[in-house]
Protein backbone atom coordinates (compact mmCIF):
# COMPACT_ATOMS: atom_id res chain seq x y z
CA UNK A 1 81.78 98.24 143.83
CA UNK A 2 81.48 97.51 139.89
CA UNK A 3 79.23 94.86 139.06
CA UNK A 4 80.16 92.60 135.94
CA UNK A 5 78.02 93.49 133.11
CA UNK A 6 77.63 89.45 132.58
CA UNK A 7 76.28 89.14 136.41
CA UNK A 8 73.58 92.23 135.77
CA UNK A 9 72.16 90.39 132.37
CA UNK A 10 70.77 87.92 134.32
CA UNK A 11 68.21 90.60 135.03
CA UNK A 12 66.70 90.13 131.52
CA UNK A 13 64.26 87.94 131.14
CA UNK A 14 65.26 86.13 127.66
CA UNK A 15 62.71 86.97 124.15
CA UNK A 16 60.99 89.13 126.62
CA UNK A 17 61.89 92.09 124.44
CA UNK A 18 58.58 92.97 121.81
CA UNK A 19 56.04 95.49 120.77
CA UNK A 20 52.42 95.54 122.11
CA UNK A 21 49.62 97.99 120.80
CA UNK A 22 50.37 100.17 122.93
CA UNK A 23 54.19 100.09 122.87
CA UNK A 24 57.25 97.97 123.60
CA UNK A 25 58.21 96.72 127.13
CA UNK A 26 60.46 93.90 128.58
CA UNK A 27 60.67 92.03 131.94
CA UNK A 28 63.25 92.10 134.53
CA UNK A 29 64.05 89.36 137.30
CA UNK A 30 65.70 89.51 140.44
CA UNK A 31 67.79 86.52 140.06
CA UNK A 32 71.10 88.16 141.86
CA UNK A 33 70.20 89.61 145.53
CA UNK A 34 67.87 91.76 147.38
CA UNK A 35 68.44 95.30 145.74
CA UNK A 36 67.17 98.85 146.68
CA UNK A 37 66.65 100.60 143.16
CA UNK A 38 66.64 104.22 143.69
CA UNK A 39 66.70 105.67 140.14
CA UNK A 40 65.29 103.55 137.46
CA UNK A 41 66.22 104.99 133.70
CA UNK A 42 67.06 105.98 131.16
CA UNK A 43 66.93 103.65 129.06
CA UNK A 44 69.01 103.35 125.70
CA UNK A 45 67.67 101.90 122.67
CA UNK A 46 70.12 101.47 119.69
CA UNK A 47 71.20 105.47 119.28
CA UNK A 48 67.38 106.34 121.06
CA UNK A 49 67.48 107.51 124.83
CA UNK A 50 63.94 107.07 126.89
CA UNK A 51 63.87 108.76 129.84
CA UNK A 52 62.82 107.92 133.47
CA UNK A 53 59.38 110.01 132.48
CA UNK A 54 58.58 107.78 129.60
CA UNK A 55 59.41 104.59 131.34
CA UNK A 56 56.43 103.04 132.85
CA UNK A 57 57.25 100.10 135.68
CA UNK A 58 54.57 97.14 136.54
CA UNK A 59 55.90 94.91 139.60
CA UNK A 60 52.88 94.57 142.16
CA UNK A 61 51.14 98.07 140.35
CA UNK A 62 52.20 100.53 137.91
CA UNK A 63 54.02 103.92 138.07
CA UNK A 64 56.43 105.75 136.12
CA UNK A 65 60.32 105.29 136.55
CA UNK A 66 60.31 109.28 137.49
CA UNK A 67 58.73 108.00 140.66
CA UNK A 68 61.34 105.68 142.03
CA UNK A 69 64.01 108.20 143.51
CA UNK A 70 66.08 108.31 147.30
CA UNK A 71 62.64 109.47 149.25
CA UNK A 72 60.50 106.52 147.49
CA UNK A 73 62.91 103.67 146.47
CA UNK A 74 61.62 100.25 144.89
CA UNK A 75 62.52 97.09 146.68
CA UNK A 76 63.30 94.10 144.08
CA UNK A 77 63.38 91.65 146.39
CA UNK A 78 65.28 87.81 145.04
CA UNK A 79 62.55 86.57 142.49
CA UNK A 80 60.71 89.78 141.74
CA UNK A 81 59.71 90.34 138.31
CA UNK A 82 58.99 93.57 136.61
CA UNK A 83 57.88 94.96 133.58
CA UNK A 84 59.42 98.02 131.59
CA UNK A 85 57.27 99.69 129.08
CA UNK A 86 57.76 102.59 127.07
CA UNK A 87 54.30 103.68 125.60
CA UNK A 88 53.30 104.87 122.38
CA UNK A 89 56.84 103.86 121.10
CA UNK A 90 57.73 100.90 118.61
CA UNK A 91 60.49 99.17 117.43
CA UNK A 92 61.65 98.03 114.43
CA UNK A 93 61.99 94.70 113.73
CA UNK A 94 65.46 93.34 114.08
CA UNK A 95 68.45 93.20 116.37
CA UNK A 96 68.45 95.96 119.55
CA UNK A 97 70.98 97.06 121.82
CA UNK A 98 69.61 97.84 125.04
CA UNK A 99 70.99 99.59 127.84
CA UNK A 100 68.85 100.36 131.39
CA UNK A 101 70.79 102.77 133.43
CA UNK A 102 69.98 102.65 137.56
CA UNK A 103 70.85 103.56 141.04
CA UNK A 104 70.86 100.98 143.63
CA UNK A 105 71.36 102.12 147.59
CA UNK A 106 73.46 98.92 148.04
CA UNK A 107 76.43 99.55 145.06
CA UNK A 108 75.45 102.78 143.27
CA UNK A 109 74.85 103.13 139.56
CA UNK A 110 74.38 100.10 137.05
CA UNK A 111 73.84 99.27 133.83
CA UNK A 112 72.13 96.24 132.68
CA UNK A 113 73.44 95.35 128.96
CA UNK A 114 71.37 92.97 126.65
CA UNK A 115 71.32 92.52 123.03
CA UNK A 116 67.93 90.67 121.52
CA UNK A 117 66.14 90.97 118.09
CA UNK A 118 62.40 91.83 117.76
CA UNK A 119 60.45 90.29 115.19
């Protein structure tokens, strides 16, 4: 069952895409239906792919992306948010196109699409 790419951006969390010290991260929310996630990543940034390893997810605590898999899925229940961060990495100021790749137990693989500039 394909989800519409314009259905899964409703993910994003709008100008939530920036740099911190320590990195770059941006927030996710469950705004669509309970979902099982159980493979979180990679995530493609412009022509850069970060995988599930260097993708660090904050929802009630922290834990790398490489952790979420079929034997210890994440729940996103309606109205959870979550964080994506990708440590010790920057961007460059300007316009990103972001892609998050992930399996869900309830349709299979996704891919939530989002285009946003970082000043």
């Amino acid at each position: 069952m394909a989800i519409p790419t314009a259905l899964l951006r409703r993910f994003y969390v709008e100008n939530s895409l920036k740099n911190e010290k320590d990195g770059f991260e941006f927030r996710l929310t469950n705004r669509i239906a309970p979902t099982t996630i159980v493979s979180l990543g990679p995530i493609e940034i412009d022509d850069e792919i970060f995988a599930p390893d260097q993708i660090l997810v904050t929802a009630s605590k922290a834990r790398p992306a490489s952790a979420i898999h079929e034997q210890a899925p994440f729940f996103l229940r309606m109205g959870k948010k979550m964080t994506l961060s990708i440590p010790g990495e920057h961007l460059e100021p300007g316009k990103h196109q972001v892609v998050l790749h992930a399996i869900t137990k309830e349709v299979g693989p996704v891919s939530i699409e989002f285009e946003e500039t970082v000043s």
